[in-house]
N, C-alpha and C. Protein backbone atom coordinates (compact mmCIF):
# COMPACT_ATOMS: atom_id res chain seq x y z
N UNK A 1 137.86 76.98 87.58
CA UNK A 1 137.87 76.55 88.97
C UNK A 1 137.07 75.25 89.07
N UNK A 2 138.18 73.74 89.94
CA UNK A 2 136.98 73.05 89.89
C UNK A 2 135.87 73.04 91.00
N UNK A 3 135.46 72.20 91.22
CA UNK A 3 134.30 72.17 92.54
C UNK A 3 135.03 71.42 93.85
N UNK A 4 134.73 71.76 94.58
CA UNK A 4 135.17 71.06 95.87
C UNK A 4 135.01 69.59 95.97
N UNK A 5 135.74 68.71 96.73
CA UNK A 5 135.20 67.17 96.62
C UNK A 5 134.35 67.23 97.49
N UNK A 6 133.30 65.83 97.40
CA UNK A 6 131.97 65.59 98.29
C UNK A 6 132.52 65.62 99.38
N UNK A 7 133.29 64.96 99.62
CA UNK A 7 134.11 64.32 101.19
C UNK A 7 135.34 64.51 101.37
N UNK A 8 135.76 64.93 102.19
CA UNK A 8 137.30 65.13 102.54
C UNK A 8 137.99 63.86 103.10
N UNK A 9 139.17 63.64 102.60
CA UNK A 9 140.08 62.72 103.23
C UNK A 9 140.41 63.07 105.01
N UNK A 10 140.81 61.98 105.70
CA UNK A 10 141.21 62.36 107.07
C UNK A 10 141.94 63.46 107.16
N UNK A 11 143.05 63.42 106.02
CA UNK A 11 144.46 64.45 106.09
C UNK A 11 143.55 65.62 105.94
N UNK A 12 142.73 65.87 105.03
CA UNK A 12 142.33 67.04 104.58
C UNK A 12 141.55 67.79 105.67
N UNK A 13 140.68 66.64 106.36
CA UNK A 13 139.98 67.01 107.47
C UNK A 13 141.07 68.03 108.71
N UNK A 14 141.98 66.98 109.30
CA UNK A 14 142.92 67.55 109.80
C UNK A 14 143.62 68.83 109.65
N UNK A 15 143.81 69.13 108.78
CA UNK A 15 144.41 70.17 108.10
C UNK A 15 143.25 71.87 108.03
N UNK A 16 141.91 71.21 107.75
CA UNK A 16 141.17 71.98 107.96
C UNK A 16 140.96 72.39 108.90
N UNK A 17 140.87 71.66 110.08
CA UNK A 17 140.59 72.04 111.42
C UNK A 17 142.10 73.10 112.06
N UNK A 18 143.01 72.44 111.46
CA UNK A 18 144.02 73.32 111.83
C UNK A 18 143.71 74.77 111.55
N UNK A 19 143.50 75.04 110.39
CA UNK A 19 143.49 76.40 109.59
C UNK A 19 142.71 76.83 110.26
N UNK A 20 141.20 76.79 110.88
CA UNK A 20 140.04 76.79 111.03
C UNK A 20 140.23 77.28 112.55
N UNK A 21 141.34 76.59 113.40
CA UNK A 21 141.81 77.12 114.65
C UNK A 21 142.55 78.44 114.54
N UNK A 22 143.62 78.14 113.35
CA UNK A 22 144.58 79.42 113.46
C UNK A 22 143.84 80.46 112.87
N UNK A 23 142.85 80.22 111.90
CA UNK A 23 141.86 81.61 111.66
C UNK A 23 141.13 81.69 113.10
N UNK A 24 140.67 81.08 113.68
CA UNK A 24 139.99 81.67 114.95
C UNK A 24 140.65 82.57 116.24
N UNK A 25 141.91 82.07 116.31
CA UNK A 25 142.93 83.01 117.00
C UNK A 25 143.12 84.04 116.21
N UNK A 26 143.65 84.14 114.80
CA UNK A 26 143.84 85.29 114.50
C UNK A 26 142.92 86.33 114.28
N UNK A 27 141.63 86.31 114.35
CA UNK A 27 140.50 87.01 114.43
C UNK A 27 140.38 87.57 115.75
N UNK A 28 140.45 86.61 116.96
CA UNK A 28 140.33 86.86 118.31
C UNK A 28 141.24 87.98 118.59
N UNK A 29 142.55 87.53 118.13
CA UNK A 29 143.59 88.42 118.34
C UNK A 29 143.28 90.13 118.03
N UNK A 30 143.03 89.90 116.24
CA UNK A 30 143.07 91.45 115.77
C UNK A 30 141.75 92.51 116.66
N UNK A 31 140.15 91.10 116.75
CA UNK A 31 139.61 92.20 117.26
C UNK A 31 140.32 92.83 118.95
N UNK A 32 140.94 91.99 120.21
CA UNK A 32 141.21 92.60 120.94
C UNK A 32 142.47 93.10 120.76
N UNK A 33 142.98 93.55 119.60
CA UNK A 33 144.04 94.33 119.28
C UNK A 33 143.69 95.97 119.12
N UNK A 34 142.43 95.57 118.30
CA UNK A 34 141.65 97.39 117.86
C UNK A 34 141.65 98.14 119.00
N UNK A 35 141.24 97.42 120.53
CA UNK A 35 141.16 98.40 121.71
C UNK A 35 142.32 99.08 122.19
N UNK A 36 143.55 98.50 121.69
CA UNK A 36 144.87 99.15 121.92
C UNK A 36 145.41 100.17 120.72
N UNK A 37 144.71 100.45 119.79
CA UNK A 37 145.26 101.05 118.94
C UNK A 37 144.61 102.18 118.61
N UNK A 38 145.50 103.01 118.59
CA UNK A 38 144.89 104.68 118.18
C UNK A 38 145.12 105.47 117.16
N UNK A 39 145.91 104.63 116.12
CA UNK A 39 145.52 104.92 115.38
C UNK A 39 144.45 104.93 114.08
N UNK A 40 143.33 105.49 113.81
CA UNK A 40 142.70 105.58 112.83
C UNK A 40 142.61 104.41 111.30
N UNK A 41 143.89 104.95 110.72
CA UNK A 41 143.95 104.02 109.83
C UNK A 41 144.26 102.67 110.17
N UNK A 42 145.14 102.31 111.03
CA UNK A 42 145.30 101.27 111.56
C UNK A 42 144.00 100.40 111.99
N UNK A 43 143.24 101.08 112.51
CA UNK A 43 142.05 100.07 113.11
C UNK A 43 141.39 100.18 112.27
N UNK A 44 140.70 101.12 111.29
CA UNK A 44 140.20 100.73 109.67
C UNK A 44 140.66 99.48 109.62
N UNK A 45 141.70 99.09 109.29
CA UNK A 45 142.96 98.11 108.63
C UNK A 45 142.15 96.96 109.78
N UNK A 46 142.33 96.80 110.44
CA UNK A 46 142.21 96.26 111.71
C UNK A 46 140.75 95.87 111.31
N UNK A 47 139.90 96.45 111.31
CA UNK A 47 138.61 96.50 111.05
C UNK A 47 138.13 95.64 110.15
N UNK A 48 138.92 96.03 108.94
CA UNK A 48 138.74 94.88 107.55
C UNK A 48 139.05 93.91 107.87
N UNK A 49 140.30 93.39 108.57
CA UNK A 49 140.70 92.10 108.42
C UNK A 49 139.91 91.28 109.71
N UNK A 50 139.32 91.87 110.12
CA UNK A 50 138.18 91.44 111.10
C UNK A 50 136.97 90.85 110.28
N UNK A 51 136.72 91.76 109.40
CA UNK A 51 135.50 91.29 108.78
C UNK A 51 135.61 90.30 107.33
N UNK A 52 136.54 90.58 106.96
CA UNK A 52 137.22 89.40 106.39
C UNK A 52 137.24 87.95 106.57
N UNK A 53 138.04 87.85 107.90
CA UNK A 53 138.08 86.96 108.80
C UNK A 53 137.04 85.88 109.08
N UNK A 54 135.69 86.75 109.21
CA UNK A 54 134.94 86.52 109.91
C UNK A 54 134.08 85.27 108.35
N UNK A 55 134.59 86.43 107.18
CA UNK A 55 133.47 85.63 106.13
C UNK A 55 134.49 84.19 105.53
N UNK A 56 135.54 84.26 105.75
CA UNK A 56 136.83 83.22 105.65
C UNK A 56 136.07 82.19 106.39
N UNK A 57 136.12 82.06 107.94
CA UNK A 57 135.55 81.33 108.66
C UNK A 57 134.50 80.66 108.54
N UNK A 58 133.08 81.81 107.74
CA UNK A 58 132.30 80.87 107.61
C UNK A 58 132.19 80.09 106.50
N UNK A 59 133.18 80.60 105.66
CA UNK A 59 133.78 79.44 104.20
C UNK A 59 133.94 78.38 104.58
N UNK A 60 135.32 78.03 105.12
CA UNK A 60 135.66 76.86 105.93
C UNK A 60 135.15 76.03 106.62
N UNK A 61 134.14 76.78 107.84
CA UNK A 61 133.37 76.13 107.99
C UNK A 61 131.97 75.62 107.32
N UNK A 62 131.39 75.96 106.07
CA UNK A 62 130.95 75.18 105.17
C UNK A 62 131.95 73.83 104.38
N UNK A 63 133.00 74.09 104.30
CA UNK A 63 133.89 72.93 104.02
C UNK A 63 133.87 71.86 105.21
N UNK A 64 134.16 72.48 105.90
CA UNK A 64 134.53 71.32 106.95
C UNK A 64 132.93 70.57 107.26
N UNK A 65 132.01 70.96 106.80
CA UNK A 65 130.67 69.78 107.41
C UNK A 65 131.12 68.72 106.44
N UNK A 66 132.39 68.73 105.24
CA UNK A 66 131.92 67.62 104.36
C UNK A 66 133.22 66.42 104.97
N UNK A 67 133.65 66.83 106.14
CA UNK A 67 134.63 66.09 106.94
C UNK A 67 134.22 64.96 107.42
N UNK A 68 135.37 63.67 107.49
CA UNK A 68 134.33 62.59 108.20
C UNK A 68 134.69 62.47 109.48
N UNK A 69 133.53 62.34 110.34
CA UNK A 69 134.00 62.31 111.96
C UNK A 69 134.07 60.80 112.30
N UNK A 70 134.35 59.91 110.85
CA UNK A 70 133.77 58.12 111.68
C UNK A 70 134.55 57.30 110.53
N UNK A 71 135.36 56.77 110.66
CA UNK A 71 135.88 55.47 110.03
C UNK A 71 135.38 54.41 110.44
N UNK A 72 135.48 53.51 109.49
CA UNK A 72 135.15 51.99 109.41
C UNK A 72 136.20 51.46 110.06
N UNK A 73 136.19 50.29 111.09
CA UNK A 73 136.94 49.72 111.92
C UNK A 73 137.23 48.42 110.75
N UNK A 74 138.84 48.35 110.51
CA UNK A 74 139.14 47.15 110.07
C UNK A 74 138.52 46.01 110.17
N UNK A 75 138.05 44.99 109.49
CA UNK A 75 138.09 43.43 109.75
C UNK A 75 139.12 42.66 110.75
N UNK A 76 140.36 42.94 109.86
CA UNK A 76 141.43 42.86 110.75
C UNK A 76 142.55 43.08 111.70
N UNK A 77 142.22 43.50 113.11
CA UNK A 77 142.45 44.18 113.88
C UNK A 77 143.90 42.66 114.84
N UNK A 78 145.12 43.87 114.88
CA UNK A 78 146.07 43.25 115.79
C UNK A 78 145.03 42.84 117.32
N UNK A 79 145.82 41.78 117.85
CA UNK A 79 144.75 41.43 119.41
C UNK A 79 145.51 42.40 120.15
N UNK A 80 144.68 42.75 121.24
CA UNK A 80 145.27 43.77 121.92
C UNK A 80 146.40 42.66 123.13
N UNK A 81 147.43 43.71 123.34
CA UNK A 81 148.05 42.88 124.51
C UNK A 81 147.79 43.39 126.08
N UNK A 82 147.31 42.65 126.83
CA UNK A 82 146.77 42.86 128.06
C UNK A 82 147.46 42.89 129.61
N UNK A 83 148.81 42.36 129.34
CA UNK A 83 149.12 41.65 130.13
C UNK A 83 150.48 42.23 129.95
């Protein structure tokens, strides 16, 4: 396995944040799913992938601090049109 890079590319950034959303819904989801469900094994089931979830998330979000929130502004920038 290699090691993670220092810094993430924009794309990568992007991409992370995506995942990072759709794990946060799908967590939200399963736990207010458990209150509808009666069955036993099911919310076990339910249960795990809750707590799962939860240690996923804070993976990712150790990845994502190595995201950049700031680019360097070109030298050479088109003039804006105003008019």
């Amino acid at each position: 396995m290699t090691n993670p890079p220092e810094h993430l590319a924009g794309h990568e950034s992007l991409d992370l944040h995506e995942v990072i959303n759709f794990k946060t819904l799908c967590l939200a989801k399963s736990k207010l799913m458990q209150g509808l469900v009666f069955d036993q094994d099911l919310k076990n089931l339910m249960q795990k992938d809750v707590t799962q979830s939860m240690q996923a998330l804070l993976d990712l979000q150790a990845i994502y601090k190595k995201a950049p929130f700031e680019t360097a502004v070109p030298a050479h920038r088109p003039t804006p049109i105003l008019n």
